[in-house]
N, C-alpha and C. Protein backbone atom coordinates (compact mmCIF):
# COMPACT_ATOMS: atom_id res chain seq x y z
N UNK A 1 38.93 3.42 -3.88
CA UNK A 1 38.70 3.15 -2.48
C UNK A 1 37.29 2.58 -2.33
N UNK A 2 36.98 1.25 -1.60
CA UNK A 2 35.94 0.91 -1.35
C UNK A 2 35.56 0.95 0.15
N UNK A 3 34.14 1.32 0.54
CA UNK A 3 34.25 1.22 1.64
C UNK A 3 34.51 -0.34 2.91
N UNK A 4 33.99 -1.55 1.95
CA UNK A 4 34.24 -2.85 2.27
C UNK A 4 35.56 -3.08 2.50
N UNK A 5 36.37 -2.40 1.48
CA UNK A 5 37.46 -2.88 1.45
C UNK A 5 38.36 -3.01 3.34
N UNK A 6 38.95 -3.82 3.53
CA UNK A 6 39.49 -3.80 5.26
C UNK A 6 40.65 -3.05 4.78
N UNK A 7 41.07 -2.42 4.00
CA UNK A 7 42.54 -1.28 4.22
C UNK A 7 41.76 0.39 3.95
N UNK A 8 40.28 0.27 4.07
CA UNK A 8 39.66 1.27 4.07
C UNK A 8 40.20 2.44 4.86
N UNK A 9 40.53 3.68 4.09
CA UNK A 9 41.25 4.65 4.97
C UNK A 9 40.29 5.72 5.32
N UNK A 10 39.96 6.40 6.64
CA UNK A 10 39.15 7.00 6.71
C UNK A 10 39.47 8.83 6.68
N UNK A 11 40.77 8.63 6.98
CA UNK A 11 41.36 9.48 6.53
C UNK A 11 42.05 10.05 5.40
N UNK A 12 41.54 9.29 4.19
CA UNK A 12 42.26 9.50 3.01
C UNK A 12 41.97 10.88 2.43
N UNK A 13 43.29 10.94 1.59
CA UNK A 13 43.47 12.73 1.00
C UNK A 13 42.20 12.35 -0.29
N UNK A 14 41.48 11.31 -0.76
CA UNK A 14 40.50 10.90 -1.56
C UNK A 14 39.73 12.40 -1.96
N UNK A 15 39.03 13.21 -2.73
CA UNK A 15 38.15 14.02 -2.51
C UNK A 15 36.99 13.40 -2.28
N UNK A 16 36.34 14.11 -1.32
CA UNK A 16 34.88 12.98 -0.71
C UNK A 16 33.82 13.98 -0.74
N UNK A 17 32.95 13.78 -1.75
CA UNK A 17 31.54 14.63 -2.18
C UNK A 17 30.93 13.58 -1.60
N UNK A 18 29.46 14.38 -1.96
CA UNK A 18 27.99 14.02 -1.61
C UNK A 18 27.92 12.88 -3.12
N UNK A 19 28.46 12.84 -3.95
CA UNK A 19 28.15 11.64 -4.87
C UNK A 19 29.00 10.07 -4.54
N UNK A 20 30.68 10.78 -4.32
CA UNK A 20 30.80 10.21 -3.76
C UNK A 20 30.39 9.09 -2.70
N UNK A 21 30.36 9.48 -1.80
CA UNK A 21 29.56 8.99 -0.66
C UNK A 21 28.53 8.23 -0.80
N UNK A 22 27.67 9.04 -1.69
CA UNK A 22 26.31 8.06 -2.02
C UNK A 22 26.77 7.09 -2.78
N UNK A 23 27.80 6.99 -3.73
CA UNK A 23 28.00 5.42 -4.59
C UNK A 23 28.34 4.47 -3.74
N UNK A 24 29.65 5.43 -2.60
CA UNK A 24 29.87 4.18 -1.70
C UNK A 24 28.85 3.10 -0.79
N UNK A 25 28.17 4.10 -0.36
CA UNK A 25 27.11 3.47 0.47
C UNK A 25 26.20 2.94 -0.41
N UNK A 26 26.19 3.10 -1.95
CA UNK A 26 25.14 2.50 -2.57
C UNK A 26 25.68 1.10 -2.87
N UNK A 27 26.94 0.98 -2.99
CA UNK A 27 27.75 0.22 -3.43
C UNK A 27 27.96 -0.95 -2.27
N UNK A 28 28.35 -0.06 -0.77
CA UNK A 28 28.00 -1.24 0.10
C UNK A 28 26.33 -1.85 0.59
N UNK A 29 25.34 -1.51 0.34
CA UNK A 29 24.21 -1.88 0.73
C UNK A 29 24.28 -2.98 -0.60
N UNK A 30 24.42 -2.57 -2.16
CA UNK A 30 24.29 -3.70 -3.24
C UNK A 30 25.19 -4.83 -2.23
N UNK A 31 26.07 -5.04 -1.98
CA UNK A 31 26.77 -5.88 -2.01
C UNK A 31 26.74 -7.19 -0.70
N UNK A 32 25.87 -6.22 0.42
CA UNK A 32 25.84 -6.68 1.98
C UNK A 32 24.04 -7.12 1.95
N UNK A 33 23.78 -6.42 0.96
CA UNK A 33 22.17 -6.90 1.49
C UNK A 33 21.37 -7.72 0.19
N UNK A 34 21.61 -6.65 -1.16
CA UNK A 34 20.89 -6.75 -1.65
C UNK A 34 21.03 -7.81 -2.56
N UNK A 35 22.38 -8.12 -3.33
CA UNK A 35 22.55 -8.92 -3.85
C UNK A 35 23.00 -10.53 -3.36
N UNK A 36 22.74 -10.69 -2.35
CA UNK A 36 22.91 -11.81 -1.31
C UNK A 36 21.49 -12.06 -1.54
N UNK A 37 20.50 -11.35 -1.74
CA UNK A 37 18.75 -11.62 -1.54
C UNK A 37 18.22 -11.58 -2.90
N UNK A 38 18.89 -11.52 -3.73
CA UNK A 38 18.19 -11.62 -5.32
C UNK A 38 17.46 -12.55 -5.71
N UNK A 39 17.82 -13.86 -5.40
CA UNK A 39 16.95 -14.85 -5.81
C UNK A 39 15.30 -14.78 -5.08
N UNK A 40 15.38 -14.04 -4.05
CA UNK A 40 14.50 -13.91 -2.81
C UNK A 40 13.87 -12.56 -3.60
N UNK A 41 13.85 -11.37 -4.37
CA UNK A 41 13.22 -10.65 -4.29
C UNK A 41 12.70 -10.59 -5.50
N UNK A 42 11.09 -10.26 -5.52
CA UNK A 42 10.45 -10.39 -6.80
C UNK A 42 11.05 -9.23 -7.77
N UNK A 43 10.12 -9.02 -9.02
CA UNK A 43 10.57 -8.17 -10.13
C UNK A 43 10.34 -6.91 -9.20
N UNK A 44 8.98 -6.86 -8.73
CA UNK A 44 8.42 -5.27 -8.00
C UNK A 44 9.73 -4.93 -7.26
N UNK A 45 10.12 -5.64 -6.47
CA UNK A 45 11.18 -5.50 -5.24
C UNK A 45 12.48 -4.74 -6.04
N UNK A 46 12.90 -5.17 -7.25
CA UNK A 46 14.00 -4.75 -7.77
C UNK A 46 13.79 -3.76 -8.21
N UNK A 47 12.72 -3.25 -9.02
CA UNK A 47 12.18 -2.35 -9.59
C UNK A 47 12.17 -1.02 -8.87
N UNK A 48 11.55 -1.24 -7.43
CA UNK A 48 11.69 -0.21 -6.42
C UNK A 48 13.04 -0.32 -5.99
N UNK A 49 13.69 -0.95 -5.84
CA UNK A 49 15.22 -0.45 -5.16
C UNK A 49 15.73 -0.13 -6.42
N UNK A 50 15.50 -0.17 -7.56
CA UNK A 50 15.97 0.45 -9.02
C UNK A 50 15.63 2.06 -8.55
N UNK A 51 14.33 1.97 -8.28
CA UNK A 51 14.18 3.47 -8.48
C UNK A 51 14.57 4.69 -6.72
N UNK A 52 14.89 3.70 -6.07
CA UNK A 52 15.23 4.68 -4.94
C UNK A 52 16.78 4.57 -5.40
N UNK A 53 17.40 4.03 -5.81
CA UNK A 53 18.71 3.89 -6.20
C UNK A 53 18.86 5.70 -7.40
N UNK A 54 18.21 5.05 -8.19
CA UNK A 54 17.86 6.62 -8.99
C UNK A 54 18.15 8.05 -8.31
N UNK A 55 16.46 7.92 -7.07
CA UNK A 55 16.23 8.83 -6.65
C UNK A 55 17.76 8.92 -5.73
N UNK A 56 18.34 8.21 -5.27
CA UNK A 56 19.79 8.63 -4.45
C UNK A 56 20.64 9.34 -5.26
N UNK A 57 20.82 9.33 -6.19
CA UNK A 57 22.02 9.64 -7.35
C UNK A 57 21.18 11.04 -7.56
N UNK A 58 19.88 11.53 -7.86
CA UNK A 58 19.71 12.69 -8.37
C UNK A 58 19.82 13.27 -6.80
N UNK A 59 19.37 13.38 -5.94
CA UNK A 59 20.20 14.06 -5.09
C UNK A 59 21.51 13.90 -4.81
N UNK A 60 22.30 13.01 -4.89
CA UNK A 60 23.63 13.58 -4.56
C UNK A 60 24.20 14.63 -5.71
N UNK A 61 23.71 13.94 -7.43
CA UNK A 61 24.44 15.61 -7.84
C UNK A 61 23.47 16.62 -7.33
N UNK A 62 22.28 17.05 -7.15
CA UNK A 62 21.93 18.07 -6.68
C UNK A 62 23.05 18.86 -5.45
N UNK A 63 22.93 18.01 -4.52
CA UNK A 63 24.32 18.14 -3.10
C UNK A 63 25.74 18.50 -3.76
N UNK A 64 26.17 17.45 -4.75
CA UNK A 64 27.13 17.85 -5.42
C UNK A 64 27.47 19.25 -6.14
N UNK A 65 26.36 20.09 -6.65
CA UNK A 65 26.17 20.93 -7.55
C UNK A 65 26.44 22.06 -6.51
N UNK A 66 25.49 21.92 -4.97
CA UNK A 66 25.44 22.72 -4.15
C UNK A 66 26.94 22.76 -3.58
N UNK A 67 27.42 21.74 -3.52
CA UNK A 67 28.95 21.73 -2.84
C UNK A 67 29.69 22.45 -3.93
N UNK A 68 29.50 22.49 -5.23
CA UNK A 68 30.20 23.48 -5.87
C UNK A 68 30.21 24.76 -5.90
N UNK A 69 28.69 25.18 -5.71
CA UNK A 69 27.85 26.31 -5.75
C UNK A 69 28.59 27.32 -4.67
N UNK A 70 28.57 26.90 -3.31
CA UNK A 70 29.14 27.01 -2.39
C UNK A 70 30.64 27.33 -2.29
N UNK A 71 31.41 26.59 -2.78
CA UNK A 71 32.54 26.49 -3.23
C UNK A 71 33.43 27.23 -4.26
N UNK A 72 32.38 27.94 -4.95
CA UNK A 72 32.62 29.17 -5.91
C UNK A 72 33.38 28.38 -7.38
N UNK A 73 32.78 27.46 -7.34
CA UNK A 73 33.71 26.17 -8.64
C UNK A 73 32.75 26.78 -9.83
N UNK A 74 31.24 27.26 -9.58
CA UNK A 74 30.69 27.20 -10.77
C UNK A 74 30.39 28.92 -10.92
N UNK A 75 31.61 29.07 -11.96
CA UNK A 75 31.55 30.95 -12.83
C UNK A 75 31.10 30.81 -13.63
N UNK A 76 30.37 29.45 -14.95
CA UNK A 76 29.53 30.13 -16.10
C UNK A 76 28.37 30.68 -15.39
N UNK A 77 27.98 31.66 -16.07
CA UNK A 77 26.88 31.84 -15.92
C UNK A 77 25.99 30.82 -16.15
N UNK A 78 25.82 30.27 -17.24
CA UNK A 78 25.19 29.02 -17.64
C UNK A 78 24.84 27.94 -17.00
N UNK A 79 25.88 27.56 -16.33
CA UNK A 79 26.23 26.81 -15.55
C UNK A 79 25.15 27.22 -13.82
N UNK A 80 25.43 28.36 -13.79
CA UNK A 80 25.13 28.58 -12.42
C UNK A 80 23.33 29.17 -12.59
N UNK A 81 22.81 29.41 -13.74
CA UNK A 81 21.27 29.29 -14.04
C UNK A 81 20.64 27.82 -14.20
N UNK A 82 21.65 27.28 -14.79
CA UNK A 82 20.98 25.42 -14.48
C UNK A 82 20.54 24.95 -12.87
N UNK A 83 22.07 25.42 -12.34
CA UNK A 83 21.94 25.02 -10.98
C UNK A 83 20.63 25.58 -9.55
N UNK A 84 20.73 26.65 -10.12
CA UNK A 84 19.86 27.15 -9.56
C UNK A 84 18.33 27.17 -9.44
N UNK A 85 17.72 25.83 -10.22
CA UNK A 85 16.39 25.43 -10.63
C UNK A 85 15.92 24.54 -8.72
């Protein structure tokens, strides 16, 4: 499912996380803004939307982790001492 896509369902049985979500919207901003302006943006320019792109993804699994956390998905122990940093 893309969000561009025009048979976009907003109601779909899809599972829809916090990573989710963030690819989509990362996925529509690449496509509507950023890569339409490439020739237009220097190395610095890419470099920084490289790294807020980053910084988006480590919070959504953080969100993701918490939506599990929450959710009672994560019983290792192991598992649930990682998360908890």
């Amino acid at each position: 499912m893309n969000i561009l896509d025009n048979n976009f369902d907003f109601n779909s049985d899809e599972t829809v996380n916090a990573e989710y979500v963030t690819n989509e919207g990362m996925c529509a901003l690449w496509e509507l803004c950023i890569e339409p302006m490439q020739d237009k943006l220097s190395q610095e320019d890419m470099a920084v939307i490289s790294l807020i792109g980053m910084t988006l993804k480590i919070v959504a699994e953080k969100a993701s982790a918490y939506e599990k956390l929450q959710q009672g998905e994560l019983n290792d122990t192991k598992e649930n001492d990682f998360y908890r940093n």
